[in-house]
Structure formats: structure tokens, C-alpha cells
C-alpha atoms as a PDB file:
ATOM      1  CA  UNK A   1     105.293 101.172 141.731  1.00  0.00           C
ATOM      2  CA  UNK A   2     101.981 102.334 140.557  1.00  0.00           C
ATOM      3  CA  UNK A   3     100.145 103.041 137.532  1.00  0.00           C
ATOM      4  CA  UNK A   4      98.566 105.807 135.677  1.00  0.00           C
ATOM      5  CA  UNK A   5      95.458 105.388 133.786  1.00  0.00           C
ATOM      6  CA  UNK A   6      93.154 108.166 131.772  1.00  0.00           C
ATOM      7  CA  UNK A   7      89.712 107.402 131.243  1.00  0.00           C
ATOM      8  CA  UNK A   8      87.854 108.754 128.177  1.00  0.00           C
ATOM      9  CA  UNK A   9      84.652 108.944 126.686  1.00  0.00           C
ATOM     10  CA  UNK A  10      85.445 107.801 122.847  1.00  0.00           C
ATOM     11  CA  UNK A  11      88.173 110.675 122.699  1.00  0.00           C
ATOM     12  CA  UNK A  12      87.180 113.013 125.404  1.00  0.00           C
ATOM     13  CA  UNK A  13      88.963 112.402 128.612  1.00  0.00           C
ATOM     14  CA  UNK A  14      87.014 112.496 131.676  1.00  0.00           C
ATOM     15  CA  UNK A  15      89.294 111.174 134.427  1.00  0.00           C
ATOM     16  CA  UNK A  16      92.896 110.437 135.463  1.00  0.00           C
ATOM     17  CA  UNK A  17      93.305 107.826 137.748  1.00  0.00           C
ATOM     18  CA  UNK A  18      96.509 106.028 139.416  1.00  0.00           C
ATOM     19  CA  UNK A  19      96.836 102.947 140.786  1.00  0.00           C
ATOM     20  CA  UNK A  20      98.882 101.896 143.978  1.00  0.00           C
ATOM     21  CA  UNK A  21      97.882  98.266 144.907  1.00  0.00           C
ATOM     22  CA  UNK A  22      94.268  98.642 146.476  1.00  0.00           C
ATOM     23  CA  UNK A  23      94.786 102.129 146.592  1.00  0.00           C
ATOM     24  CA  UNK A  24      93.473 104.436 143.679  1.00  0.00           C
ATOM     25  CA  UNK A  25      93.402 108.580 143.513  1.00  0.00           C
ATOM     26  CA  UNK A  26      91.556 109.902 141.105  1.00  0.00           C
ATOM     27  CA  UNK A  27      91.368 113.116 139.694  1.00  0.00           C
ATOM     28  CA  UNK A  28      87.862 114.152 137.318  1.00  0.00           C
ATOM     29  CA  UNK A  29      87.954 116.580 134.594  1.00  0.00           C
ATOM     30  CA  UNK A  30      86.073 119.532 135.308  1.00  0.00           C
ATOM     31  CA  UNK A  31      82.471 119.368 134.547  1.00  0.00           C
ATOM     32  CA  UNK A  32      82.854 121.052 131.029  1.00  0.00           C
ATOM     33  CA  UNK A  33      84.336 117.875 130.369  1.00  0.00           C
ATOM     34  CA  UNK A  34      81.058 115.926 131.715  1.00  0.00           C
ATOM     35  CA  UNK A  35      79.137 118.307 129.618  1.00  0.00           C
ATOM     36  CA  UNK A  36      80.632 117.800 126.688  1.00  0.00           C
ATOM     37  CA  UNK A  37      80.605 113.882 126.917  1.00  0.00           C
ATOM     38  CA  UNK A  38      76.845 114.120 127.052  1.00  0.00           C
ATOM     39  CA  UNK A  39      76.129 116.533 124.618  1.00  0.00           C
ATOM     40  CA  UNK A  40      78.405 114.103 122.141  1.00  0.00           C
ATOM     41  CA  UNK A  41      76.187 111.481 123.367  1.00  0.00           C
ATOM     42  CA  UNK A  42      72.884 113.227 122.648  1.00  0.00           C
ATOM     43  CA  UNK A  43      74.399 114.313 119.312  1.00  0.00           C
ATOM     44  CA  UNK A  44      75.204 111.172 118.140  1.00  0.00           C
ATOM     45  CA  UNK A  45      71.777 109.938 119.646  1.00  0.00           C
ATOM     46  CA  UNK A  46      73.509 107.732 122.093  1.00  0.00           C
ATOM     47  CA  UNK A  47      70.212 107.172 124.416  1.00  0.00           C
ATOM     48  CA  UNK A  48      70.758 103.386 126.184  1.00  0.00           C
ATOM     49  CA  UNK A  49      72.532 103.569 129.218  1.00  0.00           C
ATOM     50  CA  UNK A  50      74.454 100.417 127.951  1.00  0.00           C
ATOM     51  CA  UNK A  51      75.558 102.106 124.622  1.00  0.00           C
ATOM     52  CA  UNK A  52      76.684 105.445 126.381  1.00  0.00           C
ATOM     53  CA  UNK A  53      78.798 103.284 129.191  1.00  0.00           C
ATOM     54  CA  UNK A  54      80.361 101.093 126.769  1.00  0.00           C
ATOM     55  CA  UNK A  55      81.904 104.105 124.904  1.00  0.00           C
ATOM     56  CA  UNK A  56      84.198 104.689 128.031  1.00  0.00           C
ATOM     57  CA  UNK A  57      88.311 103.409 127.333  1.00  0.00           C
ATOM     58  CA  UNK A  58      91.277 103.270 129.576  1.00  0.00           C
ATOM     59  CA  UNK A  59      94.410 104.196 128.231  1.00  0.00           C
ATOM     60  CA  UNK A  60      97.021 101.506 128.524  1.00  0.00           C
ATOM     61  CA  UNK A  61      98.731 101.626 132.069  1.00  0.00           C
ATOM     62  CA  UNK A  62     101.550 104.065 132.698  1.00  0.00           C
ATOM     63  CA  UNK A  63     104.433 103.543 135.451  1.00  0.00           C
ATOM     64  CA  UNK A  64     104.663 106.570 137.591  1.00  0.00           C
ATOM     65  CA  UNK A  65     106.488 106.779 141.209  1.00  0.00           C
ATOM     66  CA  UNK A  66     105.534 108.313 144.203  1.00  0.00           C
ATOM     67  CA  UNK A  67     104.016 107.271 147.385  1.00  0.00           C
ATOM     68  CA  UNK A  68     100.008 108.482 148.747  1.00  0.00           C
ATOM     69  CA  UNK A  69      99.409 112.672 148.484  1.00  0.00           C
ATOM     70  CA  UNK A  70     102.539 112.539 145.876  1.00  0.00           C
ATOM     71  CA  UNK A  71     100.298 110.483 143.442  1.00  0.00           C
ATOM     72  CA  UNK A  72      97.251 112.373 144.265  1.00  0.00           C
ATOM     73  CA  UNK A  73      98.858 115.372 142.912  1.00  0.00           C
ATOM     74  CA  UNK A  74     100.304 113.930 140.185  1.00  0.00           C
ATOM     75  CA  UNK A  75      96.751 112.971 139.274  1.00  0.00           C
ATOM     76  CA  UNK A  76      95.192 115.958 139.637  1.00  0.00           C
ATOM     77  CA  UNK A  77      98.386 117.791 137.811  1.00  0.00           C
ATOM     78  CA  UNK A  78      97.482 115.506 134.551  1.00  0.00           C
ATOM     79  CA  UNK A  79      94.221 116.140 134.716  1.00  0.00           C
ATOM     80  CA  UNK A  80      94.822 119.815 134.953  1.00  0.00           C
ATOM     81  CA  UNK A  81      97.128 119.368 131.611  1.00  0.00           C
ATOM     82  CA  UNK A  82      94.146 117.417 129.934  1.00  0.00           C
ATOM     83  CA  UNK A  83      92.416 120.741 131.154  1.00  0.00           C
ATOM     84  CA  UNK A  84      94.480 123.265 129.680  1.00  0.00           C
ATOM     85  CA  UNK A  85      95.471 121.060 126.237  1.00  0.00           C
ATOM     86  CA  UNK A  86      91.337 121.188 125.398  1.00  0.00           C
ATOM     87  CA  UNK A  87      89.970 124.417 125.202  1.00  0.00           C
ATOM     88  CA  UNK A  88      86.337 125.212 124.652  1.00  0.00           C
ATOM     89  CA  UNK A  89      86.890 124.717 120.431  1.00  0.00           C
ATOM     90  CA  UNK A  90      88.719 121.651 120.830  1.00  0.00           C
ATOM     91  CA  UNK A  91      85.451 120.433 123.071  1.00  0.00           C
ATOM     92  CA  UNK A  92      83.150 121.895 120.522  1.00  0.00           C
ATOM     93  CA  UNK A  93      84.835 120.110 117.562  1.00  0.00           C
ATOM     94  CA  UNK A  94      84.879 116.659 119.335  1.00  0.00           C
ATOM     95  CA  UNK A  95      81.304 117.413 120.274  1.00  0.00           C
ATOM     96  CA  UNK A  96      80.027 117.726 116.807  1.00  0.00           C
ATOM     97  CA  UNK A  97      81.941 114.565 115.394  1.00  0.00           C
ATOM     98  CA  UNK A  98      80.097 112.880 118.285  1.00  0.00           C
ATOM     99  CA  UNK A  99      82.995 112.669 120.499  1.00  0.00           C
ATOM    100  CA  UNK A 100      85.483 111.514 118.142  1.00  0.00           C
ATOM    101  CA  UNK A 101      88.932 113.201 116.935  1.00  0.00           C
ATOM    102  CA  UNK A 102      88.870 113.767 113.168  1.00  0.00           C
END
């Protein structure tokens, strides 16, 4: 069995990454997603490396099945869902609440 994982920035996700023993795929957002974590960052005047890294979370772990390519691409499908479910405004908005939801 492995596990699924998302990794986010306060509440914008940067990464999707599974878990099979040693073995981990990983899947990163596209770099709007990058973008937008540091211009939250800079917004909210986030400027020591220590305070910026300690804003990343993991999600609680996630069961998923599948064996080596298969959990690759279910990685990189979640990640393209994460993708498609924020668009540019939804980026925006987290952006100028500093990288927070609401």
C-alpha cells in the first residue's frame, strides 16, 4: 500500500507526492504555482528563509493502490486536478490574503 501526500505553501499547493516504502514519485505544480507562493511570501513580507520554509504543510496521508509508473501517474493526475481546480483568480485571491483561503 502506499500513501498520498499534497504539499502546500499555507493554502497553495505546490506538490503531490506518494509514498511506496523508500520509493516516492512526485509530481510539482506548474510554476504558476511557484510564482504565486513567492509573490504571497513577498506580500506578506515573508523575507527569512526560515519563516518562508516553515509555512510549508503536508496534508494528512492518503491510502492509494497501485504499483511504480501506476502511482507516478496518479501523482501527476492530482496534481493536474490541483491545476485545473485553481485558476489564475483563485491564485490571485490567495496571493493577496498572503497565501491564505478567506
Amino acid at each position: 500500500m502506499a500513501s498520498m501526500q499534497i504539499i502546500y505553501w499555507r493554502d497553495i499547493p505546490t506538490t503531490v507526492q506518494i509514498r511506496q516504502g523508500r520509493t516516492r514519485f512526485t509530481a510539482n505544480l506548474p510554476e504558476r504555482f511557484e510564482k504565486a507562493v513567492d509573490a504571497a511570501a513577498m506580500r506578506d513580507g515573508e523575507t527569512s528563509t526560515d519563516d518562508y520554509l516553515a509555512e510549508f504543510k503536508r496534508t494528512d496521508p492518503v491510502e492509494v493502490e497501485g504499483e511504480g509508473d501506476a502511482l507516478q501517474a496518479l501523482a501527476d493526475a492530482r496534481a493536474a486536478e490541483l491545476d485545473a481546480e485553481f485558476d489564475t483568480e483563485g491564485l490571485r485571491a490567495l496571493i493577496a490574503n498572503g497565501g491564505r483561503a478567506g
